[in-house]
Protein backbone atom coordinates (compact mmCIF):
# COMPACT_ATOMS: atom_id res chain seq x y z
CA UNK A 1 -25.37 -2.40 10.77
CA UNK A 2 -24.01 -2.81 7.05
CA UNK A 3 -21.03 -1.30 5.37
CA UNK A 4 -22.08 1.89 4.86
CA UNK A 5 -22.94 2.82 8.32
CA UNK A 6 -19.81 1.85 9.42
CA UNK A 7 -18.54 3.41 6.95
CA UNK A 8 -19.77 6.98 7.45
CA UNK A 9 -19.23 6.94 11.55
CA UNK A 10 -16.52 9.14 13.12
CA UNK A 11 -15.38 6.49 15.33
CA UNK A 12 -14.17 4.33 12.28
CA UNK A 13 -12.33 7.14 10.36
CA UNK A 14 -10.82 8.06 13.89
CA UNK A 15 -9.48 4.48 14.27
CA UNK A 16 -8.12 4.49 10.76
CA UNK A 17 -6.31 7.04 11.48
CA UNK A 18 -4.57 5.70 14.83
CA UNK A 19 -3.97 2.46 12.98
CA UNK A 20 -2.25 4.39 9.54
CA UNK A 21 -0.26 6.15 12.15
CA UNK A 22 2.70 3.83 12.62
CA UNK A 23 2.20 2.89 8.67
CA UNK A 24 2.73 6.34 7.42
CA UNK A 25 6.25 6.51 9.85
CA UNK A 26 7.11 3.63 7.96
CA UNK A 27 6.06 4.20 4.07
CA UNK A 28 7.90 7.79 4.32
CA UNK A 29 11.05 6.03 5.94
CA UNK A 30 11.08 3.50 3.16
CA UNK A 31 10.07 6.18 0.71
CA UNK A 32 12.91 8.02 1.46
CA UNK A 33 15.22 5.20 1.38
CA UNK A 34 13.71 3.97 -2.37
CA UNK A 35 14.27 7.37 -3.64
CA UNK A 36 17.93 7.19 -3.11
CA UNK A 37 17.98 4.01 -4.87
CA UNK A 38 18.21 1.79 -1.48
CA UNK A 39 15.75 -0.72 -0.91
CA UNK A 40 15.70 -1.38 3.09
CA UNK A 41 13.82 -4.63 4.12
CA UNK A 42 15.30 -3.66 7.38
CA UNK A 43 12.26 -2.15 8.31
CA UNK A 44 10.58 -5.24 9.86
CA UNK A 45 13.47 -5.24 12.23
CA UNK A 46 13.40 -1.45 12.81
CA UNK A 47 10.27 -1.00 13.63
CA UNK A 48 11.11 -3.78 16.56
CA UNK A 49 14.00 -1.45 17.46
CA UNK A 50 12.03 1.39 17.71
CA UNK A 51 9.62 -0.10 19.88
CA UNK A 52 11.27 -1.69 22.31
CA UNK A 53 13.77 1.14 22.76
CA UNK A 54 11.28 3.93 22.90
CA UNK A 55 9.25 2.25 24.99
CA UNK A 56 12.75 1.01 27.54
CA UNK A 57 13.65 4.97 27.49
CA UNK A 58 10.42 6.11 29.08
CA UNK A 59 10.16 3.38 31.48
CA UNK A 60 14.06 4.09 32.81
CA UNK A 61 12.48 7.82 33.31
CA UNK A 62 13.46 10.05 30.07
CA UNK A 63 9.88 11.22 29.49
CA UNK A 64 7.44 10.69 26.52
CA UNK A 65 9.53 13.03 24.05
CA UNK A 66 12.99 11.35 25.07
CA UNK A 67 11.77 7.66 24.44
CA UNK A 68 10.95 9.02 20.80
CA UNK A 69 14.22 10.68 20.72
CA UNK A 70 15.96 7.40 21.43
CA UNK A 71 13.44 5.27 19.14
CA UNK A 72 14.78 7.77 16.38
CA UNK A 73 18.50 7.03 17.45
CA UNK A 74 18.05 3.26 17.66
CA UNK A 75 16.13 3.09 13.90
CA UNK A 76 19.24 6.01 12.44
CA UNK A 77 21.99 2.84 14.13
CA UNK A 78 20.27 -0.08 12.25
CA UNK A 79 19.92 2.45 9.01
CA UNK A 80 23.25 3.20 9.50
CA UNK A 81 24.47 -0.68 9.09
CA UNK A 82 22.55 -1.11 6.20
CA UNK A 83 23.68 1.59 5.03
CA UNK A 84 27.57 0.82 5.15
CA UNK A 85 26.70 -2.60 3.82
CA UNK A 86 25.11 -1.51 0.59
CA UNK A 87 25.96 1.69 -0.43
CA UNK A 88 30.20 1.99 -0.07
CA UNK A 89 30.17 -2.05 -0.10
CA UNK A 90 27.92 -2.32 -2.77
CA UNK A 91 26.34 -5.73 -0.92
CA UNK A 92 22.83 -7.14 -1.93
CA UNK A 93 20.11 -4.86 -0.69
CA UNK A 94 17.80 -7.96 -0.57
CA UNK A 95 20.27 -9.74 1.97
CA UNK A 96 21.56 -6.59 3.98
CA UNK A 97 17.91 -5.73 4.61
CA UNK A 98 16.71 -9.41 6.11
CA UNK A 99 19.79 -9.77 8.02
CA UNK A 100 19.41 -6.08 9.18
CA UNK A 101 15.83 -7.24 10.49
CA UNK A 102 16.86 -10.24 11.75
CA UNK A 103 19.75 -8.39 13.84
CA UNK A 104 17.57 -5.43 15.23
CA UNK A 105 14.59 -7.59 16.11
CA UNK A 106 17.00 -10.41 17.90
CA UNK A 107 19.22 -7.26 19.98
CA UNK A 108 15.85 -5.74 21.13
CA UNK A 109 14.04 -9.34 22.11
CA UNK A 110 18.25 -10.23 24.18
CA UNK A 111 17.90 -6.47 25.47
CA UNK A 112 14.07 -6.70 26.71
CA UNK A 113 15.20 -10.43 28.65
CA UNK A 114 18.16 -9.19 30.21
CA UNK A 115 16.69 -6.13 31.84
CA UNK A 116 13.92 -7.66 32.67
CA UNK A 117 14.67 -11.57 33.11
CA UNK A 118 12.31 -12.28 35.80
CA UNK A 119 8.97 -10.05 34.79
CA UNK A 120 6.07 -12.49 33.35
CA UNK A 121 4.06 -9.57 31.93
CA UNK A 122 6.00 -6.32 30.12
CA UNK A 123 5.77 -2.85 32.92
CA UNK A 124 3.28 -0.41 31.78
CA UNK A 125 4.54 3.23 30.98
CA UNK A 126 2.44 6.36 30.64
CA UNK A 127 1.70 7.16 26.84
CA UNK A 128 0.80 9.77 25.58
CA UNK A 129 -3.08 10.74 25.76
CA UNK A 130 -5.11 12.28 23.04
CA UNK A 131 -4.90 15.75 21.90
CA UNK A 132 -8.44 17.82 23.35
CA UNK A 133 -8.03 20.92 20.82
CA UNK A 134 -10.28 23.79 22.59
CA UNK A 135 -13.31 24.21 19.84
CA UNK A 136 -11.86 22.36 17.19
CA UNK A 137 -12.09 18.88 18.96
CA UNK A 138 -16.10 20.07 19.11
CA UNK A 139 -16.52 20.42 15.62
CA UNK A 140 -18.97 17.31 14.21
CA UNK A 141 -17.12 14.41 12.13
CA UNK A 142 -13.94 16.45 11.76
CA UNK A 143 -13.44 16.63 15.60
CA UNK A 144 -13.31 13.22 16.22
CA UNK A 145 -11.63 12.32 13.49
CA UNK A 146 -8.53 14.58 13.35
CA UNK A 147 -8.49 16.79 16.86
CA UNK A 148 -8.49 14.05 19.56
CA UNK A 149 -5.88 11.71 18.40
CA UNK A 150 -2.20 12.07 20.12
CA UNK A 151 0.97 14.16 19.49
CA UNK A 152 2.48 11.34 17.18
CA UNK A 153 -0.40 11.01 14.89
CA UNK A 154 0.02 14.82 14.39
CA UNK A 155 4.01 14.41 14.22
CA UNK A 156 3.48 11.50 10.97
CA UNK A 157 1.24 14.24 9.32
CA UNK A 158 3.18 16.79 9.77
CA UNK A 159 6.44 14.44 8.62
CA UNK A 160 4.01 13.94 5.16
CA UNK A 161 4.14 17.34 4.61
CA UNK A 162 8.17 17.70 5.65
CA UNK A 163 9.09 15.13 3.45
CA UNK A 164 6.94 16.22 0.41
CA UNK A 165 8.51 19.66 0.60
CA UNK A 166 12.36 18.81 1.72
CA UNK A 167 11.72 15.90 -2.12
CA UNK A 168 10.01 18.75 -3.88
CA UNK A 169 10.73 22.21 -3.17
CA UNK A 170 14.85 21.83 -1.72
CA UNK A 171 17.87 21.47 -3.74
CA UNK A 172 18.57 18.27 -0.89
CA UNK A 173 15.46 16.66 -2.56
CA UNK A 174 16.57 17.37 -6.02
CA UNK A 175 19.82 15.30 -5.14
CA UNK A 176 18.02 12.80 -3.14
CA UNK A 177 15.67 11.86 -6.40
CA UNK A 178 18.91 12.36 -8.73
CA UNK A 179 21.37 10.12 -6.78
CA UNK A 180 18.25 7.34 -7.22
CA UNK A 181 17.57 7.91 -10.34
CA UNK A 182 21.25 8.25 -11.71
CA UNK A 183 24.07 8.68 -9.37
CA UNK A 184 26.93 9.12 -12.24
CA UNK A 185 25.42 12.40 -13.34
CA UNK A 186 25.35 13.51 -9.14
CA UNK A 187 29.00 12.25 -9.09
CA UNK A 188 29.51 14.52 -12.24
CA UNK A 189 28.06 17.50 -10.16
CA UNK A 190 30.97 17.17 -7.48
CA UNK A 191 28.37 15.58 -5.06
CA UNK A 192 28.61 12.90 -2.41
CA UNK A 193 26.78 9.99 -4.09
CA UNK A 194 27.57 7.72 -0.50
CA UNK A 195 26.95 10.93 1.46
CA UNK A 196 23.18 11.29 0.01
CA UNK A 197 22.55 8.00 -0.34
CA UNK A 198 24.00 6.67 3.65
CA UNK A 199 22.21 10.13 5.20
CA UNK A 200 18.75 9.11 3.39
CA UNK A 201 18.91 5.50 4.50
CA UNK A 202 19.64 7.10 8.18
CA UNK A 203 17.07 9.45 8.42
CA UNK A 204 14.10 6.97 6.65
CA UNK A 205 15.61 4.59 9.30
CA UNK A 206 14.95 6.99 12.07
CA UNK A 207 11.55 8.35 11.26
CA UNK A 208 10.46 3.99 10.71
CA UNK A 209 11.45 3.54 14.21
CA UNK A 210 9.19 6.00 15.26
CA UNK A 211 6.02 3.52 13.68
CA UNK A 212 7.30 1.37 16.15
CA UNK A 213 7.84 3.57 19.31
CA UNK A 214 3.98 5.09 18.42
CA UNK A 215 2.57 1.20 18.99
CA UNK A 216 4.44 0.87 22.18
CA UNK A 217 4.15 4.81 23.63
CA UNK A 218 0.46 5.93 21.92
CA UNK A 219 -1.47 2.80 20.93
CA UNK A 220 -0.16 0.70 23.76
CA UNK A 221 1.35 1.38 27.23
CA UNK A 222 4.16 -1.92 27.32
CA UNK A 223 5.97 -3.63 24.67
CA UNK A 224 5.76 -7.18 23.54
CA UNK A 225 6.73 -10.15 21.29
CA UNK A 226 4.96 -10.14 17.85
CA UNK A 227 3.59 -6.60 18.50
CA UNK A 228 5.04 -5.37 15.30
CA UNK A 229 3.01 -8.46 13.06
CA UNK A 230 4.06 -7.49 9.44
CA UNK A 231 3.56 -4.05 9.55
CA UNK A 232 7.13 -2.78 8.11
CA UNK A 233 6.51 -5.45 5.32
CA UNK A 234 3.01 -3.97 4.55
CA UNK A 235 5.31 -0.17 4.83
CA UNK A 236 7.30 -1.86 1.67
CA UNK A 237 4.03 -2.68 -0.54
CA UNK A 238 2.54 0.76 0.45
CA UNK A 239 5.66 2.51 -0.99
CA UNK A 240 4.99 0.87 -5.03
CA UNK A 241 1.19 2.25 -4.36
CA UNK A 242 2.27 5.39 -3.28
CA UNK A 243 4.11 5.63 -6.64
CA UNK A 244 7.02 6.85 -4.29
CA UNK A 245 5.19 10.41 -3.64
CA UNK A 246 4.54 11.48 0.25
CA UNK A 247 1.07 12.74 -0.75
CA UNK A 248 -0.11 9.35 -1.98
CA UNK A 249 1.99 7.27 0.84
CA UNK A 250 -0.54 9.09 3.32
CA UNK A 251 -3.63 7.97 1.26
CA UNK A 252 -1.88 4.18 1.02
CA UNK A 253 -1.17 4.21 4.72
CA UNK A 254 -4.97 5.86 5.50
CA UNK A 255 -6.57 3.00 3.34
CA UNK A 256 -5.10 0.50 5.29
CA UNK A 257 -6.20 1.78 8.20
CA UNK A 258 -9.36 1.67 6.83
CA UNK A 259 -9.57 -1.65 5.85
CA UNK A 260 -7.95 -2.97 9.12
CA UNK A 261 -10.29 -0.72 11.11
CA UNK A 262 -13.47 -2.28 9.04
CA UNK A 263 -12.37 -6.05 9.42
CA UNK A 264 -12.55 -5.42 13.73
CA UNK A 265 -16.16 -4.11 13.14
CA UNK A 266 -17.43 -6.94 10.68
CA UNK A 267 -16.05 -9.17 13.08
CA UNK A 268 -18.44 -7.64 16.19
CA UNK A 269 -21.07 -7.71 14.17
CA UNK A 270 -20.92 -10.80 11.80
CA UNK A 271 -18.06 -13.24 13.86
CA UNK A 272 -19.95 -15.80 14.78
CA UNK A 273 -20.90 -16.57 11.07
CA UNK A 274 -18.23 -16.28 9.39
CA UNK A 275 -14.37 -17.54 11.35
CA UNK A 276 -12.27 -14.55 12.49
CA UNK A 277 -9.41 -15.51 9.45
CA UNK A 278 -11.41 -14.45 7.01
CA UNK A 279 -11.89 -10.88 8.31
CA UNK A 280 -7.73 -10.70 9.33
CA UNK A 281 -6.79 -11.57 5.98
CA UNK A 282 -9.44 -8.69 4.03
CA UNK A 283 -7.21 -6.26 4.60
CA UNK A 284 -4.10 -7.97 3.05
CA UNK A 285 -6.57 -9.04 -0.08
CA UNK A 286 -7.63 -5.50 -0.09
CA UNK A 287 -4.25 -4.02 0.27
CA UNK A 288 -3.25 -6.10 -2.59
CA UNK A 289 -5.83 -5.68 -5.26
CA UNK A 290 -5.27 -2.19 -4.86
CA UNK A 291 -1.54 -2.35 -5.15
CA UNK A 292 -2.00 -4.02 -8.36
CA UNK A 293 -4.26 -1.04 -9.63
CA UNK A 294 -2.66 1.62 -8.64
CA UNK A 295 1.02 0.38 -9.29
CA UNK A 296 0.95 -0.31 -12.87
CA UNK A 297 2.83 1.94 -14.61
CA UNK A 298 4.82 3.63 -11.39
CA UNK A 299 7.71 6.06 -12.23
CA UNK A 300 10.30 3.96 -10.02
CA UNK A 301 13.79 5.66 -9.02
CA UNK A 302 15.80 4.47 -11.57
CA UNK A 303 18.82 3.30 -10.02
CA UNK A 304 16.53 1.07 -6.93
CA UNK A 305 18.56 -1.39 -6.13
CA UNK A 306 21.91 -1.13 -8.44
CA UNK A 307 25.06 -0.90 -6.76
CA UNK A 308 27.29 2.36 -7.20
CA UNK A 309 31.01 2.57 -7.16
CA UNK A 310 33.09 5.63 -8.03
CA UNK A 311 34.86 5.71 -10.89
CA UNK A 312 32.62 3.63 -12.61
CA UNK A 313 30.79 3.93 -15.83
């Protein structure tokens, strides 16, 4: 089978999909973030959070819809720290972010061992289970593709759409792109520059969490070390492609998917010709090449990453 015809089946554009899925949780979270002028490499760490805690809620008993609930709390706390460290503090975003990572992902590996010291292999939880839309699920190539994937696939669309309208079409958005682009005129307005900026850190930590609860409550049924493998850093990458606009963060996220979803078939088919690290590392190289393209000459928020104090000039 070449590239085409793997290509142009409905299986592969299905898996692309489930694989964006956690990505496009995690380029609108960091989106968000970026357009307040916050960079958060906490993500890493969040995603971990949101994972582990999701998946912990279910299996204590508060259903499918109250893991991702708590996910969303967990992700908001560790957005929350960052954001009291950067924004009112004025601390590095570069070193708030790692050690924000390096906190959340440490707390949910101590919490996972202490409730469960003595368990060799992680309890399996029900997860959710694809989406059979009467008719539509029937329909050739689209069917596949879009109708039979699960209620959190649907939710990170649906967020795409959310966030491009709440950035675009709301006087909230309006502030959120001012205060990143420059926070002295939002000050002059009588606005909260901390308020915008610590609420938009909070809720693009809440909605990353969620990439992590999908992994361990739609793509998987248990959570594990390692699960998370880079995926909040590829988030950060995605968000420079994206040109910090939902619309193309969804494209970003999809072609990913894509190019993850193609290495696993190249590797059934061709594997035992070419070694395995070649095909894990296309998508990066991919990823990459068109990150270059597509980021030259990106409108960044102006104010990414430059401290704010009131008062100031």
């Amino acid at each position: 089978m070449d590239i085409l015809q793997i290509v142009f089946t409905e299986s592969f554009w299905a898996a692309s999909l489930r694989i964006a899925t956690p990505l496009i949780f995690g380029v609108l979270g960091a989106l968000i973030c970026e357009r307040a002028g916050v960079l958060n490499l906490g993500i890493e760490g969040i995603f971990v959070a949101g994972a582990m805690s999701g998946w912990m809620a279910v299996w204590l008993g508060a259903g499918l819809w109250g893991g991702v609930l708590v996910a969303a709390l967990a992700g908001g706390f560790f957005g929350f720290i960052h954001a009291l460290l950067t924004v009112p503090l004025g601390l590095s975003q570069h070193v708030s972010g790692l050690g924000v990572t390096l906190f959340a992902t440490s707390v949910s590996y101590f919490t996972y061992r202490t409730a469960l010291p003595n368990v060799s292999s992680p309890p399996r939880i029900e997860p959710f289970r694809p989406l059979d839309v009467p008719i539509l699920s029937d329909l050739p190539f689209v069917g596949p593709v879009l109708f039979q994937q699960t209620a959190l696939t649907w939710l990170a669309l649906l967020m795409v759409a959310v966030v491009w309208y709440v950035l675009n079409r709301t006087p909230l958005g309006v502030a959120i792109k001012a205060v990143g682009d420059n926070p002295s005129s939002v000050d002059a307005q009588g606005l909260s520059v901390y308020g915008l900026r610590i609420g938009a850190i909070v809720a693009g930590s809440a909605l990353m969490a969620l990439g992590g609860a999908f992994l361990t409550m739609s793509a998987f049924d248990a959570f594990f070390f390692g699960m998370i493998n880079g995926r909040g850093w590829i988030c950060i990458a995605l968000v420079i492609f994206a040109s910090w606009r939902p619309g193309k963060a969804l494209i970003g996220a999809l072609l990913f998917g894509a190019f993850d979803a193609l290495q696993v078939r190249l590797q059934t088919e061709v594997g035992a010709l070419v070694p395995s690290q070649v095909f894990l590392m296309m998508p990066y190289i991919l990823s990459i090449i068109a990150l270059v393209i597509a980021a030259r000459g990106a409108d960044y928020p102006r104010a990414l990453l430059q401290p704010w104090f009131k008062g100031q000039r």
